[in-house]
C-alpha atoms as a PDB file:
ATOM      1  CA  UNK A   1      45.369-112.480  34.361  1.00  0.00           C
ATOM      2  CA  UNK A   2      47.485-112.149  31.178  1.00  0.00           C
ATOM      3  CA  UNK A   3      46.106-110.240  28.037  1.00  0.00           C
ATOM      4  CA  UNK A   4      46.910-112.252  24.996  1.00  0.00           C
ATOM      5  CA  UNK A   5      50.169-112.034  23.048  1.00  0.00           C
ATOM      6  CA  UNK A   6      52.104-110.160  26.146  1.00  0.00           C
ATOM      7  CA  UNK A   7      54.758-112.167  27.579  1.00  0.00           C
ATOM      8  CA  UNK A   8      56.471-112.359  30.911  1.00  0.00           C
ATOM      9  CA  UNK A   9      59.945-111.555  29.719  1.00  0.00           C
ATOM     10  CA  UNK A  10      58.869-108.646  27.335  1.00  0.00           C
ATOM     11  CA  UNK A  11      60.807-106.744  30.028  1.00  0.00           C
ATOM     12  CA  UNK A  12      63.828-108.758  29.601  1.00  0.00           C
ATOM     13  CA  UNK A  13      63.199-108.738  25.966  1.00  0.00           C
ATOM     14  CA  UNK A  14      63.153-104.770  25.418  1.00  0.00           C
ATOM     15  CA  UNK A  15      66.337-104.074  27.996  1.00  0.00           C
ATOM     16  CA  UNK A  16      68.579-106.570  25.467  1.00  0.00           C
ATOM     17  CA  UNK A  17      66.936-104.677  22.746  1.00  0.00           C
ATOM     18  CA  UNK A  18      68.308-101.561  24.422  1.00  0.00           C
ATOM     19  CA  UNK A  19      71.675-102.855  25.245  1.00  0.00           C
ATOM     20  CA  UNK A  20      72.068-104.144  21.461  1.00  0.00           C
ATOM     21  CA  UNK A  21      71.351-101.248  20.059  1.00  0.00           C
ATOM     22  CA  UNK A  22      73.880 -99.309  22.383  1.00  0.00           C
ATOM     23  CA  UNK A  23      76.665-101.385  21.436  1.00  0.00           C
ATOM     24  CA  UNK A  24      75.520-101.280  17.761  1.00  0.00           C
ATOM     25  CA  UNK A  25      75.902 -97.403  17.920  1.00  0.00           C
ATOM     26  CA  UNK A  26      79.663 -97.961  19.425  1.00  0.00           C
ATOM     27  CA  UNK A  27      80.986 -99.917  16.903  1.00  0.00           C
ATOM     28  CA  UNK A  28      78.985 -97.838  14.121  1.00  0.00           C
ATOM     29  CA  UNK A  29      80.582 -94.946  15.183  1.00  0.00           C
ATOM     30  CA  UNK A  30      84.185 -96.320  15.089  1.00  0.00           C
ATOM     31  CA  UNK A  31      84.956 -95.682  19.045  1.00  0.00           C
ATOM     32  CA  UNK A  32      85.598 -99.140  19.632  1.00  0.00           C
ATOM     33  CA  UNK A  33      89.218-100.327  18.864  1.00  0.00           C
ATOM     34  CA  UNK A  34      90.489-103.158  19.628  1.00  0.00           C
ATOM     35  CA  UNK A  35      88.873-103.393  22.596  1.00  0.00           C
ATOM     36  CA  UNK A  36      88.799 -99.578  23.408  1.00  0.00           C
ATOM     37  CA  UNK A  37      86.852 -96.951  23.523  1.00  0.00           C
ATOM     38  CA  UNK A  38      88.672 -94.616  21.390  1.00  0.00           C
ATOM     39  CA  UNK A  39      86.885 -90.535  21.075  1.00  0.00           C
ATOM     40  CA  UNK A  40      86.415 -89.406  17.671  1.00  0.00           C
ATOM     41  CA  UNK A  41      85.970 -85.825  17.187  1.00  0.00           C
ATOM     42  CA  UNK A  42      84.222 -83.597  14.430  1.00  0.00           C
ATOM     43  CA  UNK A  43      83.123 -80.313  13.385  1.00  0.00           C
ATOM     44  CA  UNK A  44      79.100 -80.233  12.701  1.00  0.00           C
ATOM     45  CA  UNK A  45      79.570 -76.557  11.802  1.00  0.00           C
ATOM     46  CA  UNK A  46      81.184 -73.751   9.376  1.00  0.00           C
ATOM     47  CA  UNK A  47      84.228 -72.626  10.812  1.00  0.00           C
ATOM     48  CA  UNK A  48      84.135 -68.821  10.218  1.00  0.00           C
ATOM     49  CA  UNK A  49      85.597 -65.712  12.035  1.00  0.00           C
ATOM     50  CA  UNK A  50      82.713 -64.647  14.423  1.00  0.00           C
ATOM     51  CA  UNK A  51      80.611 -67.383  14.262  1.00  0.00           C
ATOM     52  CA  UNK A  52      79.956 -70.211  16.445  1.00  0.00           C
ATOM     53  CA  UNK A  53      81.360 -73.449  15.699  1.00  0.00           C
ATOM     54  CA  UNK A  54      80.423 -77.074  16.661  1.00  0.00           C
ATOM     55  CA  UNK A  55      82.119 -79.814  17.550  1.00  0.00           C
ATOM     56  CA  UNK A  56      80.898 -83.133  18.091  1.00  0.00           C
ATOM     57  CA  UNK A  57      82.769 -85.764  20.556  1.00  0.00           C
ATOM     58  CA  UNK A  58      81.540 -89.557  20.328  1.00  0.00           C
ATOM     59  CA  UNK A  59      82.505 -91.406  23.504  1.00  0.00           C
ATOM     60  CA  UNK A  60      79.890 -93.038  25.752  1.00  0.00           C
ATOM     61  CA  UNK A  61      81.858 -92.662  28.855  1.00  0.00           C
ATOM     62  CA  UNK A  62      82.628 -89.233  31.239  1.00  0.00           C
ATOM     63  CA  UNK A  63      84.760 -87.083  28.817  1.00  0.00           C
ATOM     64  CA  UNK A  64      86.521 -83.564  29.040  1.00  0.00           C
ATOM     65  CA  UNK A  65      87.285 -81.119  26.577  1.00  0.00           C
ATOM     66  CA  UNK A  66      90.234 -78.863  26.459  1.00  0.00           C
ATOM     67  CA  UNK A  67      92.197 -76.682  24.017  1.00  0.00           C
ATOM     68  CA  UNK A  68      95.717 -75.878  23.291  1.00  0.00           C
ATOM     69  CA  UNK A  69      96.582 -72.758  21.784  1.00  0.00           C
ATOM     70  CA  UNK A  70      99.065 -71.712  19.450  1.00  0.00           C
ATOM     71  CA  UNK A  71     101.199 -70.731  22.489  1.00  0.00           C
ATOM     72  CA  UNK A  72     100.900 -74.531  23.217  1.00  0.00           C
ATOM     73  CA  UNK A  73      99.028 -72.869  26.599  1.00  0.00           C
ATOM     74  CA  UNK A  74      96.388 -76.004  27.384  1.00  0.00           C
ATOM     75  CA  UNK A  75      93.391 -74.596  28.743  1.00  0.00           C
ATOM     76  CA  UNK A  76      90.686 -77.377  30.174  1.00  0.00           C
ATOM     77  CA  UNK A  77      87.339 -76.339  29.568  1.00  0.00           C
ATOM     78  CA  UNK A  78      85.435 -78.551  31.454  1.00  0.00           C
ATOM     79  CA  UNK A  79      83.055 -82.197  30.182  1.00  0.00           C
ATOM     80  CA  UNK A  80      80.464 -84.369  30.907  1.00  0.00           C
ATOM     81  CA  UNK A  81      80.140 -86.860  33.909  1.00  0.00           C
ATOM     82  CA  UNK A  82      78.795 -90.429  33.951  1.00  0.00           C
ATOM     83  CA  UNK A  83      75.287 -89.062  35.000  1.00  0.00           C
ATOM     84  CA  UNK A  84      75.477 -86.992  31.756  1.00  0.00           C
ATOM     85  CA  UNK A  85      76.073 -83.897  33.469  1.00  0.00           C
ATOM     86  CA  UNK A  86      77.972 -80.784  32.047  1.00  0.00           C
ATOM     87  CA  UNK A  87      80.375 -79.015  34.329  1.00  0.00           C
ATOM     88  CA  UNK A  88      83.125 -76.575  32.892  1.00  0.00           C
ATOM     89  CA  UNK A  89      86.208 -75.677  35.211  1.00  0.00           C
ATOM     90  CA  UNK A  90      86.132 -72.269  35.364  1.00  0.00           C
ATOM     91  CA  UNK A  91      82.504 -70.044  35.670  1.00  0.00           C
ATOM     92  CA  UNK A  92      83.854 -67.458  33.259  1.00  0.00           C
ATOM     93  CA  UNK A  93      84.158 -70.089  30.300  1.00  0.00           C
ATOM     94  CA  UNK A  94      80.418 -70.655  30.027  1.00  0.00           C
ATOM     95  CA  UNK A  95      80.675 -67.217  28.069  1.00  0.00           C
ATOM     96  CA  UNK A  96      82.864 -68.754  25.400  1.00  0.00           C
ATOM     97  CA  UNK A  97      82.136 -72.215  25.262  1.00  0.00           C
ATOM     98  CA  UNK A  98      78.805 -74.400  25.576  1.00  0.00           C
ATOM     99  CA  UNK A  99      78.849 -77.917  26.836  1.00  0.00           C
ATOM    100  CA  UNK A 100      75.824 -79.990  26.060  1.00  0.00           C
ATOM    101  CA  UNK A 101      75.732 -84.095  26.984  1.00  0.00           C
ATOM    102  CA  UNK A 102      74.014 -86.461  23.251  1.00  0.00           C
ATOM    103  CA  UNK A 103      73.456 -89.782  23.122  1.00  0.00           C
ATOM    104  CA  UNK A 104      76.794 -91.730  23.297  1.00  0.00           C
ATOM    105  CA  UNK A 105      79.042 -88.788  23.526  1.00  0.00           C
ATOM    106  CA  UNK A 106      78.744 -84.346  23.773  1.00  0.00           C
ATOM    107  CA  UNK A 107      79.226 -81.057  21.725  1.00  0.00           C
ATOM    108  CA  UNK A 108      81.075 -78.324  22.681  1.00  0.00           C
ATOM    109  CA  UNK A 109      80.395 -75.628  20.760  1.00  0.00           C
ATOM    110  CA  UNK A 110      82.954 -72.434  20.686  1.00  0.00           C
ATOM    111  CA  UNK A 111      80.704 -69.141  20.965  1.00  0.00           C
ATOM    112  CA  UNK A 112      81.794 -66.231  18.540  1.00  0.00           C
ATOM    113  CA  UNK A 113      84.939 -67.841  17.148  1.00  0.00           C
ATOM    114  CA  UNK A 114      88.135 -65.008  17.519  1.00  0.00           C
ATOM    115  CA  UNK A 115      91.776 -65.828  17.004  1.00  0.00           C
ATOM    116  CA  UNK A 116      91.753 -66.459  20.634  1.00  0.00           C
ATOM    117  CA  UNK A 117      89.854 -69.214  20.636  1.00  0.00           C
ATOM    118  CA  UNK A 118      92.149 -70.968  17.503  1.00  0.00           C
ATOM    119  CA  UNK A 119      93.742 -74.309  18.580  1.00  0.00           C
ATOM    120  CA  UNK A 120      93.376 -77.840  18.089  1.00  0.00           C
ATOM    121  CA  UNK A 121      90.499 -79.084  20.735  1.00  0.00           C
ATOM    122  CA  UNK A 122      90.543 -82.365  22.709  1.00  0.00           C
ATOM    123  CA  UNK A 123      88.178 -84.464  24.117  1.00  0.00           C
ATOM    124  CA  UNK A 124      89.706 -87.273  26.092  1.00  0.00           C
ATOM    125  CA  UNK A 125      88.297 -90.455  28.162  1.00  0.00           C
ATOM    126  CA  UNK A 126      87.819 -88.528  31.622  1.00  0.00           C
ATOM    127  CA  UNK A 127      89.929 -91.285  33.733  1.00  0.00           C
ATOM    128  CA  UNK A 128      92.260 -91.997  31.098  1.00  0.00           C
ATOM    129  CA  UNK A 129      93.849 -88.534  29.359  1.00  0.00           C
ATOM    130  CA  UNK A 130      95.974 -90.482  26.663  1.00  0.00           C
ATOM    131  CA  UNK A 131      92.289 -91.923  25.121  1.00  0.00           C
ATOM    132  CA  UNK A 132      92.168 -88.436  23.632  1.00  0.00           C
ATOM    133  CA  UNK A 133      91.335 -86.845  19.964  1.00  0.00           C
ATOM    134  CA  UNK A 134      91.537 -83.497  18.743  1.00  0.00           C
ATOM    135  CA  UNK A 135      90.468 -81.229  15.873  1.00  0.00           C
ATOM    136  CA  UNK A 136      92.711 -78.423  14.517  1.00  0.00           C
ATOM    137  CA  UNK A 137      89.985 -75.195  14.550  1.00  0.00           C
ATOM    138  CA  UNK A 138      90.722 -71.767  12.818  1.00  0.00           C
ATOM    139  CA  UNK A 139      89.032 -70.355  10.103  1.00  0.00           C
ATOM    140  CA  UNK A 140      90.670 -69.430   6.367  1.00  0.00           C
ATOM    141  CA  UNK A 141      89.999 -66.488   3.729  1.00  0.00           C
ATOM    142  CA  UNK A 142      86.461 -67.372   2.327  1.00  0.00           C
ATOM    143  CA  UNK A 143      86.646 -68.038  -1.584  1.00  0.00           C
ATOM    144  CA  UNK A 144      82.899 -68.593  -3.353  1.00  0.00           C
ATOM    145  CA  UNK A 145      82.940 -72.739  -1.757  1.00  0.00           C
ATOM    146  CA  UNK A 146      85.160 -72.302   1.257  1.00  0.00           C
ATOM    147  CA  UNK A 147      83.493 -73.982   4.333  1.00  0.00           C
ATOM    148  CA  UNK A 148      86.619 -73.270   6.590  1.00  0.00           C
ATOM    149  CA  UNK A 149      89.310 -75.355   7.364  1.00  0.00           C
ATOM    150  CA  UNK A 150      89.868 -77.827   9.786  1.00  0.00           C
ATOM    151  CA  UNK A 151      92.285 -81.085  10.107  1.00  0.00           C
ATOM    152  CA  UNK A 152      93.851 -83.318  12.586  1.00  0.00           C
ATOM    153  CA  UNK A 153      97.127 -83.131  11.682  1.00  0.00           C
ATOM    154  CA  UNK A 154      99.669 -80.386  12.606  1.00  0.00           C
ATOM    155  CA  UNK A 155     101.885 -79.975   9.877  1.00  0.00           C
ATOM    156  CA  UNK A 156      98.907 -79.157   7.910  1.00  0.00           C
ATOM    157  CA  UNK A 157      97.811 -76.673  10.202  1.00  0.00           C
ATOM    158  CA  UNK A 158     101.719 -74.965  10.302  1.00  0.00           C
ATOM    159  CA  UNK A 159     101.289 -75.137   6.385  1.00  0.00           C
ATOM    160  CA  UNK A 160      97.802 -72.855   6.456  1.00  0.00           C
ATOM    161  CA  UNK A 161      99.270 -71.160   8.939  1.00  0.00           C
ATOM    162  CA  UNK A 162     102.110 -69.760   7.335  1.00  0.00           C
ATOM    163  CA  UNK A 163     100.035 -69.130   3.825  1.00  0.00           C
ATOM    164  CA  UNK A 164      97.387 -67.670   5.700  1.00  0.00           C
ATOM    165  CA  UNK A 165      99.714 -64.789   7.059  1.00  0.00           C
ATOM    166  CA  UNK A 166     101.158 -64.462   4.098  1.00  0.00           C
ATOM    167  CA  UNK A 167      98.198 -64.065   1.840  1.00  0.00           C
END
């Protein structure tokens, strides 16, 4: 026997619900482009000499993380897999990096930021490496309002650079 005001698709009901509300997030979030799921990358944290910064990578799909240096040396750090599952490709990174699998995407976050661990970090579609976006990470001289600097664009970053070393 039914109880009043339930209703044999409510099962059906809440799993479109669901599904809405998971595509709603993708185009909110400004992944989907014409037709693709495109990362987009961001910093949820101060970027500061010693500190640990934060970045956030929106794609709802496997996805891997890597770095490339100012050496241009690309160093893969490791991702998340379609069960939602961190891995990282070497043991001795988990002491400098922390994966951790969100909703529709993952954070790496860099532990103790050094100049060793300045570059402009990735996170790419995990069967498809061109479906990639990256964040330009290294900290700047801290005035009274300076959060720390970070771009996406590498002239900008030569530009700091160079007035950075100079200062």
């Amino acid at each position: 026997m039914r109880s009043i005001g339930s209703s044999p698709h409510l099962p059906t009901i809440q799993l479109c619900s669901t599904i809405l509300s998971f595509l709603l997030s993708i185009l909110h979030s400004g992944t989907l482009i014409s037709g693709k799921l495109t990362p987009r990358v961001s910093i949820d944290t101060e970027v500061e000499y010693g500190r640990n910064v934060t970045l956030r990578c929106v794609l709802p799909r496997s996805l891997v993380f890597y770095v490339t240096n100012a050496n241009t040396v690309i160093t893969t750090i490791g991702g998340i897999n379609s069960y939602g599952e961190c891995y990282y490709t070497d043991s001795s990174l988990k002491d400098k990096y922390n994966i951790t699998a969100i909703p529709i995407g993952g954070l790496l976050t860099i532990i103790n930021l050094e100049n060793s661990k300045y570059g402009t970090y990735n996170c790419s579609d995990a069967f498809n490496a061109r479906n990639s976006e990256g964040i330009d990470v290294f900290p700047v001289k801290r005035g009274k309002h300076n959060r720390g600097y970070s771009c996406k664009s590498l002239p900008y970053v030569m530009l700091f650079a160079a007035i950075y070393a100079l200062s």
